[in-house]
PDB file of N, CA and C in Angstrom:
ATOM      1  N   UNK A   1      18.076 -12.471-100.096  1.00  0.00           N
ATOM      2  CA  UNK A   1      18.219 -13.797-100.646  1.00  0.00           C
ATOM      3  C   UNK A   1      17.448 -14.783 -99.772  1.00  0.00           C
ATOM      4  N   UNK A   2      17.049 -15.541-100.200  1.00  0.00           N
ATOM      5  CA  UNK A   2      15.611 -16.691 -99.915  1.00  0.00           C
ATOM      6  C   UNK A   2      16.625 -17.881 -99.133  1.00  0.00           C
ATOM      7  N   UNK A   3      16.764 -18.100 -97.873  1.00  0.00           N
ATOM      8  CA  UNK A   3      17.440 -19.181 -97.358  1.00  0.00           C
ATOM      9  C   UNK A   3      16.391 -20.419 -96.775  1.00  0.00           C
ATOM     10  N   UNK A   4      16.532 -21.569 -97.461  1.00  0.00           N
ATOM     11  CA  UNK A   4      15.272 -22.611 -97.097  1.00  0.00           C
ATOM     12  C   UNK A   4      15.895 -23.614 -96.115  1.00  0.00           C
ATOM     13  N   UNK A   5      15.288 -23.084 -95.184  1.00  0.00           N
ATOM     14  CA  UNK A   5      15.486 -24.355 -93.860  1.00  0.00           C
ATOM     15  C   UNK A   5      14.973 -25.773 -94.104  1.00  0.00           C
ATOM     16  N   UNK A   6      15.449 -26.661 -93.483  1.00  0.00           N
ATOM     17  CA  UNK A   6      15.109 -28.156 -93.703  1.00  0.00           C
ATOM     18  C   UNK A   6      13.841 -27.919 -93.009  1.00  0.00           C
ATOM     19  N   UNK A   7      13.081 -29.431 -93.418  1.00  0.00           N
ATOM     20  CA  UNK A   7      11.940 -29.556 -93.035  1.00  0.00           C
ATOM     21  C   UNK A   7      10.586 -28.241 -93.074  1.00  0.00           C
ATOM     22  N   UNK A   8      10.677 -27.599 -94.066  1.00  0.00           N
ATOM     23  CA  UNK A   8       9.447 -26.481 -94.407  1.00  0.00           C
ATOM     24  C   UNK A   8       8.556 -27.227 -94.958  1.00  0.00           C
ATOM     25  N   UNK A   9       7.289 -26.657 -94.823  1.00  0.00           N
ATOM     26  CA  UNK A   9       5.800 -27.467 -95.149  1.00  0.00           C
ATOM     27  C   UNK A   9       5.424 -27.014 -96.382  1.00  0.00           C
ATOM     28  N   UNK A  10       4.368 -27.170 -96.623  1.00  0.00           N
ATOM     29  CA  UNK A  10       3.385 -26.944 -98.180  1.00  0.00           C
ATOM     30  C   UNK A  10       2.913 -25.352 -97.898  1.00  0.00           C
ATOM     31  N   UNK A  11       2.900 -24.735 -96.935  1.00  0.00           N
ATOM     32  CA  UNK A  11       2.514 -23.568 -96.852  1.00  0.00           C
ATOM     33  C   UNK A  11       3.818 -22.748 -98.103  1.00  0.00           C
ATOM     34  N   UNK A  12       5.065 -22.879 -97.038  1.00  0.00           N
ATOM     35  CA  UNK A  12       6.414 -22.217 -97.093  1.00  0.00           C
ATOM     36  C   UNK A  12       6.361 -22.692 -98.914  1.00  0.00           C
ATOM     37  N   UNK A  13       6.499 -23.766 -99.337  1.00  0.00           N
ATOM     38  CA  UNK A  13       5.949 -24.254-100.755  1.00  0.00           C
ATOM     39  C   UNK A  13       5.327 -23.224-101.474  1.00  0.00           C
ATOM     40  N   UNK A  14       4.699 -23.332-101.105  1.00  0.00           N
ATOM     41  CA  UNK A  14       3.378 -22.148-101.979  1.00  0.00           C
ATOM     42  C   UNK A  14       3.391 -20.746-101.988  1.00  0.00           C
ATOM     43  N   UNK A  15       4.166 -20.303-100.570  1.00  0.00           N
ATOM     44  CA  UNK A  15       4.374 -19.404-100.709  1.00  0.00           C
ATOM     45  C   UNK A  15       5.443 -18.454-101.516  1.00  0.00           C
ATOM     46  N   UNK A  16       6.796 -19.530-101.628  1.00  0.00           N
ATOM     47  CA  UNK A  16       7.798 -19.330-102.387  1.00  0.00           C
ATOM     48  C   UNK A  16       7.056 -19.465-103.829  1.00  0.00           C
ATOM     49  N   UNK A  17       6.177 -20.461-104.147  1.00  0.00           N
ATOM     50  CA  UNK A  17       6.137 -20.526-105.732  1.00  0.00           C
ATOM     51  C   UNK A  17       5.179 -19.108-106.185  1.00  0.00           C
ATOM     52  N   UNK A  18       4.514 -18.813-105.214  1.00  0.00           N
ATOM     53  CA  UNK A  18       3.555 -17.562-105.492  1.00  0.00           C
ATOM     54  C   UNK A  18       4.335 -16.503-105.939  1.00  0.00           C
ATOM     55  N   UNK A  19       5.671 -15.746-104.785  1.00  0.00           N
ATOM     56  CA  UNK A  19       6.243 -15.094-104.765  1.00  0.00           C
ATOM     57  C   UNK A  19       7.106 -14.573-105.704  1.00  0.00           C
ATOM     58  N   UNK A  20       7.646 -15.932-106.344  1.00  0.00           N
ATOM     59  CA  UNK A  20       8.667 -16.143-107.111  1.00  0.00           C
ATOM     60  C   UNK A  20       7.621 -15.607-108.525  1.00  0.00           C
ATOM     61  N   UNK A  21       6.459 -15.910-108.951  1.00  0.00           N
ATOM     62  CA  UNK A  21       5.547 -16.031-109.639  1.00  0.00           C
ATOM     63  C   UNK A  21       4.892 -14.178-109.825  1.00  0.00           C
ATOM     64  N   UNK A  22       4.529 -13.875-108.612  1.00  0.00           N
ATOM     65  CA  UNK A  22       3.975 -12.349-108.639  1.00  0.00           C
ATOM     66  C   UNK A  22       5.470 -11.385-109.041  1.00  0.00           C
ATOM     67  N   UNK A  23       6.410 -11.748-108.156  1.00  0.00           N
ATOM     68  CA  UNK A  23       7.600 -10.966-108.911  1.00  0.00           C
ATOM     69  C   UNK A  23       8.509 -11.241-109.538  1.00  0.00           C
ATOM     70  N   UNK A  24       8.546 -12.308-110.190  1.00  0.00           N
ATOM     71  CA  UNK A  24      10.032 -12.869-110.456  1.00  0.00           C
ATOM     72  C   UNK A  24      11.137 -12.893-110.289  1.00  0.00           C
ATOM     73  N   UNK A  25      11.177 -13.017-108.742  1.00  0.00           N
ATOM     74  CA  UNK A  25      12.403 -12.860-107.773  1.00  0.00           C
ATOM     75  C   UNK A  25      12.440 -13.969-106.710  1.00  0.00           C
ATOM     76  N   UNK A  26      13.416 -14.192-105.864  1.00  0.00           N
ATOM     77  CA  UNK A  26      13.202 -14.865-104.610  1.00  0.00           C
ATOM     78  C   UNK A  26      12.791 -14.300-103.697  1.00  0.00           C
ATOM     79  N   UNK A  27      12.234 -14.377-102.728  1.00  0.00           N
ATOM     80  CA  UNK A  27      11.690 -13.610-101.858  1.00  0.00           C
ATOM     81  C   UNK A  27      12.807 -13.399-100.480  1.00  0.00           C
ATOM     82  N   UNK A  28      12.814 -12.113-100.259  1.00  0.00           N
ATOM     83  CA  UNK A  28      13.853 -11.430 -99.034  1.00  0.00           C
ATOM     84  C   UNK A  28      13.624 -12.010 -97.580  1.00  0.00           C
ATOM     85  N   UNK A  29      14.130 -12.216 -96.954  1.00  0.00           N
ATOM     86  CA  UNK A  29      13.896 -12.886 -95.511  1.00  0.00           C
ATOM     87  C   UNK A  29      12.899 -12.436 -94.546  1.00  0.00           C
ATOM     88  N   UNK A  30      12.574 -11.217 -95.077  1.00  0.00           N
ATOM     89  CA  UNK A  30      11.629 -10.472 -93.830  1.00  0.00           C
ATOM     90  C   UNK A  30       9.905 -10.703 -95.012  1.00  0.00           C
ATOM     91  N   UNK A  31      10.030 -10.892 -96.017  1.00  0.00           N
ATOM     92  CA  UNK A  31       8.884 -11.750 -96.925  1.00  0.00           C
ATOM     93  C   UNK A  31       8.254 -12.290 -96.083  1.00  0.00           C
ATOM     94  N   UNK A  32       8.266 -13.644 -95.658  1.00  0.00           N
ATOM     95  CA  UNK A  32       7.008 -14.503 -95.230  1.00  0.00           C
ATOM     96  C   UNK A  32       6.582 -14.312 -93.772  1.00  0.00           C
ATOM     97  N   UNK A  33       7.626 -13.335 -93.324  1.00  0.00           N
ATOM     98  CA  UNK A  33       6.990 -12.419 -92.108  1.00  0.00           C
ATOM     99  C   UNK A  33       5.853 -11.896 -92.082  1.00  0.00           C
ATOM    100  N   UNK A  34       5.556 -10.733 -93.033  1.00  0.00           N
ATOM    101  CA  UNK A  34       4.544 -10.308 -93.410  1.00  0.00           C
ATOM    102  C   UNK A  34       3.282 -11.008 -93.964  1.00  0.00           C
ATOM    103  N   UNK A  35       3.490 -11.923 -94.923  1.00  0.00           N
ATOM    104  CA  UNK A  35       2.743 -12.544 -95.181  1.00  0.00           C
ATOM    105  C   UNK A  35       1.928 -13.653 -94.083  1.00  0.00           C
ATOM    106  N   UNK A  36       2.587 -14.021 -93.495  1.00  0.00           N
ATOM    107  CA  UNK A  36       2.333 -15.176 -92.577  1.00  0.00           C
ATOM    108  C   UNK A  36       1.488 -13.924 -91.498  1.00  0.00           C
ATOM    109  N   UNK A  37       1.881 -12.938 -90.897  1.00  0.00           N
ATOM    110  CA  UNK A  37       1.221 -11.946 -90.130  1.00  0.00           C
ATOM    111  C   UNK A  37      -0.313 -11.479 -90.511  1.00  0.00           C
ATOM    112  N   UNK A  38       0.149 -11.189 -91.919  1.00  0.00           N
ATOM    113  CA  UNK A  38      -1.248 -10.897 -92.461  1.00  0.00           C
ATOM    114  C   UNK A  38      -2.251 -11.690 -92.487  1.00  0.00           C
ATOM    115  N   UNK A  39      -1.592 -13.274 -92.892  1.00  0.00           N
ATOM    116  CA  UNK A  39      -2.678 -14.307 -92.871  1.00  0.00           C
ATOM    117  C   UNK A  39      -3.343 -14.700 -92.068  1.00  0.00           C
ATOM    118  N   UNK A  40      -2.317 -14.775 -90.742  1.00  0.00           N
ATOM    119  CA  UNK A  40      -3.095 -15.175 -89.004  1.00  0.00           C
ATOM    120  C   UNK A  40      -3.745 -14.019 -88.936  1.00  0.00           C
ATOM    121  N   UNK A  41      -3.844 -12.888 -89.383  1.00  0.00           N
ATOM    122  CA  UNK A  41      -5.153 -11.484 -89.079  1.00  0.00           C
ATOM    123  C   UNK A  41      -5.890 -11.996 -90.036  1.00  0.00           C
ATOM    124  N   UNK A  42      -5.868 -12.460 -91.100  1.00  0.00           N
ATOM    125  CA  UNK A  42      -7.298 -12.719 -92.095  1.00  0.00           C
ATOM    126  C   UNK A  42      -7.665 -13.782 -91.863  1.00  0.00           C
ATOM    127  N   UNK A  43      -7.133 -15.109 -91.290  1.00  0.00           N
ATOM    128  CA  UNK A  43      -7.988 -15.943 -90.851  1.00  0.00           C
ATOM    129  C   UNK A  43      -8.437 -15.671 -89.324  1.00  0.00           C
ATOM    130  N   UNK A  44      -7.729 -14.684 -88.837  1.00  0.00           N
ATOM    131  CA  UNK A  44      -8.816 -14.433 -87.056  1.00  0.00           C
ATOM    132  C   UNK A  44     -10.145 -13.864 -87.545  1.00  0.00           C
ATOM    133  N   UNK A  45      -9.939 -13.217 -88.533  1.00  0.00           N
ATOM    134  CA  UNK A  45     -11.234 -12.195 -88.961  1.00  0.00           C
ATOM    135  C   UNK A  45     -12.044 -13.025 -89.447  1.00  0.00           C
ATOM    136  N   UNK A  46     -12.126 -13.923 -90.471  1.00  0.00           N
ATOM    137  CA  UNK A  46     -12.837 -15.015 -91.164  1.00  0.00           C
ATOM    138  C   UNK A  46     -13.643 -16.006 -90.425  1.00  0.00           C
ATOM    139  N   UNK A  47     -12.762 -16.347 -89.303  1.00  0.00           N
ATOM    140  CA  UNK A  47     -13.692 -17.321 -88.122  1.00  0.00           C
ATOM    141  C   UNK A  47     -14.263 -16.399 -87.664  1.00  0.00           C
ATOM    142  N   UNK A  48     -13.801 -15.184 -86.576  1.00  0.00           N
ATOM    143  CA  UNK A  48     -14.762 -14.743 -86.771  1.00  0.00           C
ATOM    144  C   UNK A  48     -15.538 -14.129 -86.555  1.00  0.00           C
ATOM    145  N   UNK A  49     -15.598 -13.835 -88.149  1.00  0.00           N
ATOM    146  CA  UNK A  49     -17.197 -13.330 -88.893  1.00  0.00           C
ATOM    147  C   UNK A  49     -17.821 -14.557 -89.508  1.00  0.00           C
ATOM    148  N   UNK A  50     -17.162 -15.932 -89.279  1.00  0.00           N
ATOM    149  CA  UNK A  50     -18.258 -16.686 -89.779  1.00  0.00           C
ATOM    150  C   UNK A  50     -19.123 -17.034 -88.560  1.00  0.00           C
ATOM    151  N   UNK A  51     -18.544 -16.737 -87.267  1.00  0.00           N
ATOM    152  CA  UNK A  51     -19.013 -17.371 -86.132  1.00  0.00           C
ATOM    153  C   UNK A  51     -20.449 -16.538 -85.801  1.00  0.00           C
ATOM    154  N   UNK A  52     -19.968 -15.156 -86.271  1.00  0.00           N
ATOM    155  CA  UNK A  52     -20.599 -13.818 -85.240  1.00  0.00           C
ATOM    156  C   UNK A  52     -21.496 -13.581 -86.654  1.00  0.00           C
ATOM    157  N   UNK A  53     -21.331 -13.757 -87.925  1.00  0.00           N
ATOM    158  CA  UNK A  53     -22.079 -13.075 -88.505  1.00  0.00           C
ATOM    159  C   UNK A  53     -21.563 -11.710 -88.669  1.00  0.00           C
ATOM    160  N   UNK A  54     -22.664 -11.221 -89.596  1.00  0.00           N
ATOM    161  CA  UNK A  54     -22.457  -9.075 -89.426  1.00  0.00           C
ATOM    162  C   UNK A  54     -22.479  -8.330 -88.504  1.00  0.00           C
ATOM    163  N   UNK A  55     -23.304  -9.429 -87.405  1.00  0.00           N
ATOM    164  CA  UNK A  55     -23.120  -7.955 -85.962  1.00  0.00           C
ATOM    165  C   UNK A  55     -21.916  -7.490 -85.356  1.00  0.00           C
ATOM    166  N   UNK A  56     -21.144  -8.554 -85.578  1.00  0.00           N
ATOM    167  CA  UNK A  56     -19.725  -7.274 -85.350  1.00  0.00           C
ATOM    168  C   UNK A  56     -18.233  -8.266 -85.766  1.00  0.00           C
ATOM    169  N   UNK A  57     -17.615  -7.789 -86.206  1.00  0.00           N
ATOM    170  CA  UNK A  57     -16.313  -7.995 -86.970  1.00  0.00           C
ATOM    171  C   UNK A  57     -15.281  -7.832 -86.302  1.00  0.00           C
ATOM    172  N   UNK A  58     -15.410  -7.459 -84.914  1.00  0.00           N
ATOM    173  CA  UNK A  58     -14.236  -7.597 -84.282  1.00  0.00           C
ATOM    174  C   UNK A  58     -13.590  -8.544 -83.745  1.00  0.00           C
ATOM    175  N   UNK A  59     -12.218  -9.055 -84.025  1.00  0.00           N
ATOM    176  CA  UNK A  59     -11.893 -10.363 -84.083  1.00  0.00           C
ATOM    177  C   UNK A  59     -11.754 -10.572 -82.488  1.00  0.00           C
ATOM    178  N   UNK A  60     -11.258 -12.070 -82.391  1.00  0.00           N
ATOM    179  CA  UNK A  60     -10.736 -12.546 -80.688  1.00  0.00           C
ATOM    180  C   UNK A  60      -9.613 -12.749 -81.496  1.00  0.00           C
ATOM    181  N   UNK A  61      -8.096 -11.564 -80.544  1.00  0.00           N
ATOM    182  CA  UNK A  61      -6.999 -11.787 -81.294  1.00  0.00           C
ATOM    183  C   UNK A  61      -6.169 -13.130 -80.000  1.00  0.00           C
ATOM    184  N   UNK A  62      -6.842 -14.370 -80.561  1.00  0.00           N
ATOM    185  CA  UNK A  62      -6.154 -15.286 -79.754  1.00  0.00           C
ATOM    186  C   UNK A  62      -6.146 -16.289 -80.759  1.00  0.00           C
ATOM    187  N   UNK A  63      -6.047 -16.871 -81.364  1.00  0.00           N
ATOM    188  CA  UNK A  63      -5.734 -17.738 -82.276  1.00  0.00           C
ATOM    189  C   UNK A  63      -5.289 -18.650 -81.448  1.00  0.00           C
ATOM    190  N   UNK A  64      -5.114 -20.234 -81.962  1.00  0.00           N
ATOM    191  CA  UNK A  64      -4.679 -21.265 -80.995  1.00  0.00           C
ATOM    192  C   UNK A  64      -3.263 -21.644 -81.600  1.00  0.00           C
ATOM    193  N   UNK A  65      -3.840 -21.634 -83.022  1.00  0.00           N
ATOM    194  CA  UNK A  65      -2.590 -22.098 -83.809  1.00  0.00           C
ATOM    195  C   UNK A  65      -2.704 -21.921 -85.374  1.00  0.00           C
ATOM    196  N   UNK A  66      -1.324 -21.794 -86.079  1.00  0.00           N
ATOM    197  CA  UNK A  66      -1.316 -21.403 -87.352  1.00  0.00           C
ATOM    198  C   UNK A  66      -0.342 -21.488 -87.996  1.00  0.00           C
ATOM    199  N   UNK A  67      -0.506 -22.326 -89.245  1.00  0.00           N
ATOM    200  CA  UNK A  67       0.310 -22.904 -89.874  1.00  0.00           C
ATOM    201  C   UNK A  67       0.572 -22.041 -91.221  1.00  0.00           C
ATOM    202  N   UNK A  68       1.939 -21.359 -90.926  1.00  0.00           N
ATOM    203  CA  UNK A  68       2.286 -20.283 -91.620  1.00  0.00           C
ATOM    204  C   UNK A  68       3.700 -20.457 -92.835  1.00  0.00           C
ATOM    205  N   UNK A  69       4.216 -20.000 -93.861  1.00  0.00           N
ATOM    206  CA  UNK A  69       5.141 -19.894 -94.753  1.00  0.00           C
ATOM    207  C   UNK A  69       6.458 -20.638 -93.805  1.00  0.00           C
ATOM    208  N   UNK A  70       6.479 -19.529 -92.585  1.00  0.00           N
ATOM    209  CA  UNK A  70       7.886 -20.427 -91.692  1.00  0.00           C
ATOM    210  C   UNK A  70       7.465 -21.075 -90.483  1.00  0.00           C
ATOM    211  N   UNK A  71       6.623 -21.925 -90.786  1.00  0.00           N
ATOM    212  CA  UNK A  71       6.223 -22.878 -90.191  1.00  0.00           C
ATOM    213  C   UNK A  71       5.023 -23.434 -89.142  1.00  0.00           C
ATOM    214  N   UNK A  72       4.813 -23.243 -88.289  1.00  0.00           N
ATOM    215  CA  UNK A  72       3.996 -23.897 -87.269  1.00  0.00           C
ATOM    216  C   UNK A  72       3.983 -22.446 -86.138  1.00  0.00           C
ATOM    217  N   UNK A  73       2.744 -21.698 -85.957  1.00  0.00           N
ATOM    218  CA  UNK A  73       2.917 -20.466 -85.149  1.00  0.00           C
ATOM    219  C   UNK A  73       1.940 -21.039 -83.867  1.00  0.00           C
ATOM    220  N   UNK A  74       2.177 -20.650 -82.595  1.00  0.00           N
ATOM    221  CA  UNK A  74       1.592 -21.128 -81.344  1.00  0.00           C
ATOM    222  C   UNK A  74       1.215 -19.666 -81.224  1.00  0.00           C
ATOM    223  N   UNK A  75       0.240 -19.465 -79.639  1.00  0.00           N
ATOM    224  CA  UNK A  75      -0.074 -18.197 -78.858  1.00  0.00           C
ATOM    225  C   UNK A  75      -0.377 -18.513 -77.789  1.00  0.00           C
ATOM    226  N   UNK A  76       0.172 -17.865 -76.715  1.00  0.00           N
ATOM    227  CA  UNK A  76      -0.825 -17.593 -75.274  1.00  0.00           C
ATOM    228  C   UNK A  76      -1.897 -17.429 -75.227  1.00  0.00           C
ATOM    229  N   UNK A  77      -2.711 -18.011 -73.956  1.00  0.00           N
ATOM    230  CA  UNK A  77      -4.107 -17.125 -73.603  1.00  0.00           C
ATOM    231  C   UNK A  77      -3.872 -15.866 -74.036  1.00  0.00           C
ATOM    232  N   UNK A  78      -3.099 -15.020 -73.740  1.00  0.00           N
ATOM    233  CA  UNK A  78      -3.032 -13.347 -73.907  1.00  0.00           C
ATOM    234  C   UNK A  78      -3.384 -13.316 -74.674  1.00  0.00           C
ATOM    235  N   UNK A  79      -2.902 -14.121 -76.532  1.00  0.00           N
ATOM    236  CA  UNK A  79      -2.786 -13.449 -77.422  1.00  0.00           C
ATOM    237  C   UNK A  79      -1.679 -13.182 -78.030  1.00  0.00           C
ATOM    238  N   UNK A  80      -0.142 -13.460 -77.190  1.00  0.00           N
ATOM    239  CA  UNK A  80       1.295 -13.216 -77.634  1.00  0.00           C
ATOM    240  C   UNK A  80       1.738 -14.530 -78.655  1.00  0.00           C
ATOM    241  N   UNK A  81       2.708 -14.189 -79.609  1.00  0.00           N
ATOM    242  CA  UNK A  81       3.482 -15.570 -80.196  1.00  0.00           C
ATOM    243  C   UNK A  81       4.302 -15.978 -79.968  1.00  0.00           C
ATOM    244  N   UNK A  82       4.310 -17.541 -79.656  1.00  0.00           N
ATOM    245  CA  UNK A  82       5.125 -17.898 -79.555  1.00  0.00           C
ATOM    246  C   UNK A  82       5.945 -18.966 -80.698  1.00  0.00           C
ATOM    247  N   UNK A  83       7.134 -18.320 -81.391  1.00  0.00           N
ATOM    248  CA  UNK A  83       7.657 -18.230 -82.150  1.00  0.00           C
ATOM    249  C   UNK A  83       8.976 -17.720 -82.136  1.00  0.00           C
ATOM    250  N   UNK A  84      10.069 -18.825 -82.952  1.00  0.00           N
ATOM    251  CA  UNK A  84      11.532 -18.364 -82.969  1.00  0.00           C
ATOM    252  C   UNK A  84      11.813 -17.750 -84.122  1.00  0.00           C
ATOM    253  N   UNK A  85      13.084 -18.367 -85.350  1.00  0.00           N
ATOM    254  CA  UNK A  85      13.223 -18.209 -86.342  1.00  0.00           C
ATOM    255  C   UNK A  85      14.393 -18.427 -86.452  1.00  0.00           C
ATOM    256  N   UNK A  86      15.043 -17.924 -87.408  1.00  0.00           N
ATOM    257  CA  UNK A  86      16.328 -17.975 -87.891  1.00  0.00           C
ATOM    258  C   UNK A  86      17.637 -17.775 -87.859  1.00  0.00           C
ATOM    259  N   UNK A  87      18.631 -18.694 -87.455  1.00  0.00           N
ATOM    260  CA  UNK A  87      20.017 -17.274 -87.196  1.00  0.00           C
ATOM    261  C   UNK A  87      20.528 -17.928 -88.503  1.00  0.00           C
ATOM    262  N   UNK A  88      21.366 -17.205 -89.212  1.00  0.00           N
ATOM    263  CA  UNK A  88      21.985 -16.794 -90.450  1.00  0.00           C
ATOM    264  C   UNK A  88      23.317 -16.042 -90.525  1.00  0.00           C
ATOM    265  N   UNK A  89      24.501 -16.491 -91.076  1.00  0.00           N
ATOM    266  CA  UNK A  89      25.671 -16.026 -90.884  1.00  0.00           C
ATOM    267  C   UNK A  89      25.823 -15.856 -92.517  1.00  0.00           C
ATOM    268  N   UNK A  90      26.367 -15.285 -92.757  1.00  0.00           N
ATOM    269  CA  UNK A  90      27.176 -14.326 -94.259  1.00  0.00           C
ATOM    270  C   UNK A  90      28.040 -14.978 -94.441  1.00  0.00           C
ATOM    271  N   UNK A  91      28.338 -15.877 -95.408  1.00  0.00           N
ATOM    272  CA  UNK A  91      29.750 -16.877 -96.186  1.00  0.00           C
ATOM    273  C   UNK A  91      29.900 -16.298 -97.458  1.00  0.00           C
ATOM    274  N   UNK A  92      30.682 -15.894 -97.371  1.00  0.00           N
ATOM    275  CA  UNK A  92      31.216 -15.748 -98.996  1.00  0.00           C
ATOM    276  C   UNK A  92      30.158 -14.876 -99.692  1.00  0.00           C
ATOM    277  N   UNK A  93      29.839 -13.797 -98.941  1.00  0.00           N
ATOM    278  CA  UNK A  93      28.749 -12.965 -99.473  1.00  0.00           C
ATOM    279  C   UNK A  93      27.241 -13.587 -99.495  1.00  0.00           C
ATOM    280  N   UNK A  94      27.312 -14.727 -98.880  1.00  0.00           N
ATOM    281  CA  UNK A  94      25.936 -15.319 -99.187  1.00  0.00           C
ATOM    282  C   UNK A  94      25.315 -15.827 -98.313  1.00  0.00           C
ATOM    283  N   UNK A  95      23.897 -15.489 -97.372  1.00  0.00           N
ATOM    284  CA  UNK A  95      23.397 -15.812 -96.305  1.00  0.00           C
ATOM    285  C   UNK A  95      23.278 -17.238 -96.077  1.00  0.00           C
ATOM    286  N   UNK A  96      23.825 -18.174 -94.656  1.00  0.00           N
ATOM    287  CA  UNK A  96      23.397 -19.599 -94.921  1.00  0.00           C
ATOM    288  C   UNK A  96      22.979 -19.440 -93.392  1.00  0.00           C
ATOM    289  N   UNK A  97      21.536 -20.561 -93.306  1.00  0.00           N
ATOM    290  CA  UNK A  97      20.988 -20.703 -92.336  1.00  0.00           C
ATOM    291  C   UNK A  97      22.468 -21.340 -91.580  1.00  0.00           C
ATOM    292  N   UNK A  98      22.065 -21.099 -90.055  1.00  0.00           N
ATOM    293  CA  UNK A  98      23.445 -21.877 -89.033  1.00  0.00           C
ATOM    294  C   UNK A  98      22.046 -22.931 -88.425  1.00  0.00           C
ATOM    295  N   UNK A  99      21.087 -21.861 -87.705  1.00  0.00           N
ATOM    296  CA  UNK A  99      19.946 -22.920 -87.049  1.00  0.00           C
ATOM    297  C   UNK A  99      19.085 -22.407 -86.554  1.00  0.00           C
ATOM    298  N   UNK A 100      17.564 -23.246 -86.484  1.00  0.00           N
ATOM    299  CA  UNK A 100      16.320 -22.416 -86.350  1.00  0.00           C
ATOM    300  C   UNK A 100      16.423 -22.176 -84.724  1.00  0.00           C
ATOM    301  N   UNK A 101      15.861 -21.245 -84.143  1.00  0.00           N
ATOM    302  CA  UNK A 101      16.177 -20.465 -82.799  1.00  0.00           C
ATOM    303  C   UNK A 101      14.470 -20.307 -81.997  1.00  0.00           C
ATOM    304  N   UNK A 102      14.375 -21.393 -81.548  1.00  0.00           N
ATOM    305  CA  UNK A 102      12.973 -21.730 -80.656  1.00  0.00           C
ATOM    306  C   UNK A 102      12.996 -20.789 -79.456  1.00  0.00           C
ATOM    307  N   UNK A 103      11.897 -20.621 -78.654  1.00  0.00           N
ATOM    308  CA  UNK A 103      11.834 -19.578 -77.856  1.00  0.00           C
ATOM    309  C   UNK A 103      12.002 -20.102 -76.255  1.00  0.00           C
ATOM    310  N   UNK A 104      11.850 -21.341 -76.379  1.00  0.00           N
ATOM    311  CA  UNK A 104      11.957 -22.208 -75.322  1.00  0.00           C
ATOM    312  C   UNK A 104      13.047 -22.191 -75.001  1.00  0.00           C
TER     313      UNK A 104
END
């Protein structure tokens, strides 16, 4: 079941209306995980290969920043994310956000 935190952007927007749209369902909690993962790998790849051209396609997996389905994604020099998410408690059979869980 699809639990919408306050304050989500036009990404999280679009991504729910897509979702809802390709399957006619709400989308499961571990959903815009993937999606949002996949996207920060297809836009590392996209810069770039627009930067580098064809001579080689291997990305710089450092991204600075990326604005994803659940929200606003940061990274280290390394390359790691930094990123919280969600805690969620079960009421009455039904998942409700309690509060978003920063890493700081």
């Amino acid at each position: 079941m699809w639990i919408p935190c306050p304050g989500w952007n036009a990404a999280n927007r679009k991504f729910v209306e897509a979702y809802r749209k390709e399957y006619n369902a709400e989308p499961d909690p571990q959903a815009p995980w993937s999606y949002d993962s996949v996207n920060i790998l297809a836009n590392v790849i996209k810069k770039k290969w627009e930067k580098i051209g064809r001579r080689s396609a291997r990305p710089s997996w450092r991204p600075r920043a990326f604005e994803g389905a659940l929200g606003m994604y940061a990274f280290t020099p390394e390359g790691d994310g930094l990123r919280g998410g969600p805690m969620a408690m079960i009421k009455d059979g039904k998942p409700q956000l309690v509060k978003m869980v920063g890493l700081n």
